[in-house]
Protein backbone atom coordinates (compact mmCIF):
# COMPACT_ATOMS: atom_id res chain seq x y z
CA UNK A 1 -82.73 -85.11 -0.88
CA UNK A 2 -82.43 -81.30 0.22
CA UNK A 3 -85.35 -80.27 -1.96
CA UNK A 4 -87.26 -83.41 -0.45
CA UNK A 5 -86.62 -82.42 2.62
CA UNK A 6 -87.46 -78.81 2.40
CA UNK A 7 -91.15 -80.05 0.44
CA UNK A 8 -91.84 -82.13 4.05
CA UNK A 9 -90.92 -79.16 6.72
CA UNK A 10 -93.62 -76.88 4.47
CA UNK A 11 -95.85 -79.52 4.29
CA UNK A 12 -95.51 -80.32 8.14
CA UNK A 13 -96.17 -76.53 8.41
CA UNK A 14 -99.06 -76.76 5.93
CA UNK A 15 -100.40 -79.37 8.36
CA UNK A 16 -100.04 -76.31 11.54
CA UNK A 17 -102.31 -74.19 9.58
CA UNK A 18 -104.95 -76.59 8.73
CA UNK A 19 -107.78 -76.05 11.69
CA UNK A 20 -109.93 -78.74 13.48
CA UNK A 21 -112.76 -79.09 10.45
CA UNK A 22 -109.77 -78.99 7.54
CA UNK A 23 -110.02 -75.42 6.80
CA UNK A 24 -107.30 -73.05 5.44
CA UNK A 25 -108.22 -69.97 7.02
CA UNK A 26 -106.33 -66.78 6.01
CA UNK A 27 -105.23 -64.77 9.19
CA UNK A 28 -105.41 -61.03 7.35
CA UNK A 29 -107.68 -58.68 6.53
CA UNK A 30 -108.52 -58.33 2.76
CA UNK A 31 -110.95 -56.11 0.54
CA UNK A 32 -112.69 -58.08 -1.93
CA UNK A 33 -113.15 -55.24 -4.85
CA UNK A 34 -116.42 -56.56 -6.26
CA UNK A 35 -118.40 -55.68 -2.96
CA UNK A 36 -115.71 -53.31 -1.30
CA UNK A 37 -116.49 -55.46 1.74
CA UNK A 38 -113.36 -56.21 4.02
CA UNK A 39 -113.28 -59.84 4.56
CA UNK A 40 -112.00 -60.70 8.25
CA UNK A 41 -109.53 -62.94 9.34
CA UNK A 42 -110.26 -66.69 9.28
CA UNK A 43 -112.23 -66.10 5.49
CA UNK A 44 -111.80 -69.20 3.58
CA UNK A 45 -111.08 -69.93 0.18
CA UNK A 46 -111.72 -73.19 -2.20
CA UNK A 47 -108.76 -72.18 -4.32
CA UNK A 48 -106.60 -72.37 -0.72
CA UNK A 49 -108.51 -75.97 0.06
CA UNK A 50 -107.35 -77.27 -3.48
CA UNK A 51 -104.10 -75.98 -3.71
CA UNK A 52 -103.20 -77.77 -0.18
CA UNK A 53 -105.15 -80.37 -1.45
CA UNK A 54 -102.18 -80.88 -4.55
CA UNK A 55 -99.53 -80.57 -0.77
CA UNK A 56 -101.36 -83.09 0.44
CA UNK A 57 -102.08 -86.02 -2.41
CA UNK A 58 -97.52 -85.33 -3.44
CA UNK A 59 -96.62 -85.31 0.07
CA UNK A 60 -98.48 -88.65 0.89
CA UNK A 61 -97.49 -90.01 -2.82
CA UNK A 62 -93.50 -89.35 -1.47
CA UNK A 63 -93.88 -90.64 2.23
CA UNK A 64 -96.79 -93.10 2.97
CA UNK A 65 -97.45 -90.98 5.87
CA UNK A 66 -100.72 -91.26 7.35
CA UNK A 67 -100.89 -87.88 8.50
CA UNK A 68 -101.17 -86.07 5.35
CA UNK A 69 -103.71 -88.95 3.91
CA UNK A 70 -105.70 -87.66 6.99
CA UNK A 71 -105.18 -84.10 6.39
CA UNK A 72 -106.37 -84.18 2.71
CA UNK A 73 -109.56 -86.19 3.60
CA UNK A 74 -110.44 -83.35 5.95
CA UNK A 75 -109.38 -80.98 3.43
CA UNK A 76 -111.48 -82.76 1.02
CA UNK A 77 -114.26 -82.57 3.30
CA UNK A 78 -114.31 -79.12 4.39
CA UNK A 79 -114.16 -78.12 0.61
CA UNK A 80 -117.07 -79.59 -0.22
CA UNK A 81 -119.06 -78.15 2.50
CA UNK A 82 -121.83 -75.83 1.20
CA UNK A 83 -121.35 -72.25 1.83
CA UNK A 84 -124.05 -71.56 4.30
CA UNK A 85 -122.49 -74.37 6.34
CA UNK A 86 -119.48 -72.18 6.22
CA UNK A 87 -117.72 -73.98 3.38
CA UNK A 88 -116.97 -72.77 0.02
CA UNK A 89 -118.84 -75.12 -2.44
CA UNK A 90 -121.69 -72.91 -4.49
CA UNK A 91 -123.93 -73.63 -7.20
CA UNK A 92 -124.13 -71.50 -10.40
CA UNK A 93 -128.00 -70.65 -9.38
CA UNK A 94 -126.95 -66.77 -9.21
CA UNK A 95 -126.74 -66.91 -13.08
CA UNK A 96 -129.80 -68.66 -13.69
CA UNK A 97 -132.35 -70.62 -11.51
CA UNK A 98 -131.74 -73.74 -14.21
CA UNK A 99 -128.12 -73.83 -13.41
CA UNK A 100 -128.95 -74.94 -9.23
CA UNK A 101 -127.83 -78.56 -9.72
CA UNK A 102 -123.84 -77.78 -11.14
CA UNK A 103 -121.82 -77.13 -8.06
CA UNK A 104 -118.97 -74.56 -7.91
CA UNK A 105 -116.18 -73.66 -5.41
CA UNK A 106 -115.61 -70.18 -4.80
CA UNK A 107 -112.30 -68.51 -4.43
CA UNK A 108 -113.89 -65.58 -2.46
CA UNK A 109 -117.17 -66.08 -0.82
CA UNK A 110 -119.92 -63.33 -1.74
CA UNK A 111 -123.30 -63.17 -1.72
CA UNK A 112 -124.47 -63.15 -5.04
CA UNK A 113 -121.93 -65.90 -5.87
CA UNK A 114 -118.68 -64.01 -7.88
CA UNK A 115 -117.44 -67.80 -9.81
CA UNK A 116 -114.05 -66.73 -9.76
CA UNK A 117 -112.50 -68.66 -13.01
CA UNK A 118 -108.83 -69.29 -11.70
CA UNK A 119 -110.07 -70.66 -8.24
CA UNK A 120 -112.63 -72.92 -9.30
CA UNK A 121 -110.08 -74.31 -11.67
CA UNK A 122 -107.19 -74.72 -9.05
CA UNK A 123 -109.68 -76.43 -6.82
CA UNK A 124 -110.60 -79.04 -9.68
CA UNK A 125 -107.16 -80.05 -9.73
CA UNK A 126 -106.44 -80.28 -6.18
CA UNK A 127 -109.69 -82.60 -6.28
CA UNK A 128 -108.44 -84.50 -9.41
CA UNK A 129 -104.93 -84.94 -7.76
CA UNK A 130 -106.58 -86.49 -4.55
CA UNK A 131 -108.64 -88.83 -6.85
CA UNK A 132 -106.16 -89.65 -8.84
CA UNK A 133 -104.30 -90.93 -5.56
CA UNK A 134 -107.44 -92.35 -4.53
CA UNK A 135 -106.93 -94.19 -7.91
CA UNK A 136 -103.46 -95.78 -7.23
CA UNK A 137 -104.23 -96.31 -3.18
CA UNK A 138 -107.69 -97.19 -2.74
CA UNK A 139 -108.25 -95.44 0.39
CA UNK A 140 -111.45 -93.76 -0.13
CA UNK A 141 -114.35 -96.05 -1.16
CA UNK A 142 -117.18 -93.45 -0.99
CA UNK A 143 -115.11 -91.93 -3.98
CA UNK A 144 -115.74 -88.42 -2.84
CA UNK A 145 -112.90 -86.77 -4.72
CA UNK A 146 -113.82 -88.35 -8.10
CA UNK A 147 -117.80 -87.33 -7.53
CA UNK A 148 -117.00 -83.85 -6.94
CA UNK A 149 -114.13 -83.61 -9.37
CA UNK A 150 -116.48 -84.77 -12.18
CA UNK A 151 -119.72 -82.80 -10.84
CA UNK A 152 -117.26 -79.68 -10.95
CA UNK A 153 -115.89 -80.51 -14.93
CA UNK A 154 -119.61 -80.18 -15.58
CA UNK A 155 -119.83 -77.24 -14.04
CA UNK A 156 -117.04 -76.36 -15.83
CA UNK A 157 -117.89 -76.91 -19.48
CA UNK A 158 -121.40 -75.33 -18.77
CA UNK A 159 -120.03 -72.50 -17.13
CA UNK A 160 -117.40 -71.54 -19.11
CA UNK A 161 -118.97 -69.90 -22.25
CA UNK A 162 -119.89 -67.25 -19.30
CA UNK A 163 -116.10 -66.31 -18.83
CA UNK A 164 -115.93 -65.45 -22.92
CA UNK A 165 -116.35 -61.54 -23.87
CA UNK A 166 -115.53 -61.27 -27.25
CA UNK A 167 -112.39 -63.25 -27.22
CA UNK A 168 -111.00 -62.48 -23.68
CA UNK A 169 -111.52 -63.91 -20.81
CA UNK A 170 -113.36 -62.63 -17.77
CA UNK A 171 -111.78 -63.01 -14.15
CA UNK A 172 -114.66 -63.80 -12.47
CA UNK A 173 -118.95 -63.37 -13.09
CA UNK A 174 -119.04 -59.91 -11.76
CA UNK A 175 -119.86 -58.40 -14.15
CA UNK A 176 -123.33 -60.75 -14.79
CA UNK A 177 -123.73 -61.22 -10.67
CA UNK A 178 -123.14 -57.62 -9.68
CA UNK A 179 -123.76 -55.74 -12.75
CA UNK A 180 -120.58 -54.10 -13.28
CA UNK A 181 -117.89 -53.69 -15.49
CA UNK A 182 -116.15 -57.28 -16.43
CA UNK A 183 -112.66 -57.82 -14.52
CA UNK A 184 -110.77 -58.76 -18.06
């Protein structure tokens, strides 16, 4: 019951940082080391949107409140919001023009597109734990978690063989979007 309670007074505080369009918006300045460019406060983050996305889909799972069902559709639909819109959902057109149509949510926004591996993956699994709750509750007949959470898998297994230098793993597509050295 303790640890219950503690999970519902973050959550409830989760729910105070959530703005009016369902963003996560971090309130510090940070220096993105690909472009040396100091990101403001209020940047976003899809790894953020997904990762309160998980909050959201356990916390309504536990209580049948309404207010975190709410939260994680706006969540939902501020993640999927196309960059220039001032979302973080990208396409993997910065690697190649034939690659416009897979979609991609970025961990840090940058202009060309970075694919960061780790937040595009935590973002797929906030999405896949909102469908999945979708699954047992029904409450969202458009089906927009499942759509994107699929559309991003096929990102994913297109994309991946990208991350793959001899064996290790790259941290992000730097190193083939910026022409530098790959973050290993």
């Amino acid at each position: 019951k303790e640890s219950r309670n503690l999970f519902i007074s973050a959550v409830d505080k989760l729910l105070e940082m959530q703005d009016e369009v369902g963003a996560f918006r971090y309130d510090f300045e940070w220096e993105y080391y690909l472009t040396k460019e100091t990101y403001k406060p209020g940047w976003v983050s899809g790894m953020a949107q997904g990762l309160a996305l998980s909050v959201f889909a356990r916390a309504y799972n536990l209580t049948k409140d309404g207010r975190y069902l709410a939260a994680g559709n706006k969540t939902v639909d501020f993640l999927v919001t196309p960059i220039e819109d001032g979302g973080t959902m990208s396409n993997l057109k910065d690697l190649d023009p034939s690659l416009t149509d897979y979609i991609f949510f970025e961990e840090y926004i940058s202009k060309p597109h970075n694919y960061t591996l780790n937040g595009f993956m935590f973002t797929l699994l906030g999405l896949y734990d909102w469908k999945a709750l979708n699954d047992k509750y029904k409450f969202d007949k458009e089906k927009v978690a499942e759509e994107y959470f699929e559309s991003g898998v096929e990102s994913l297994a297109k994309v991946l063989p990208y991350y793959d230098i001899d064996g290790f793993s790259a941290y992000d597509l730097g190193h083939l979007t910026f022409d530098v050295r790959p973050h290993i």
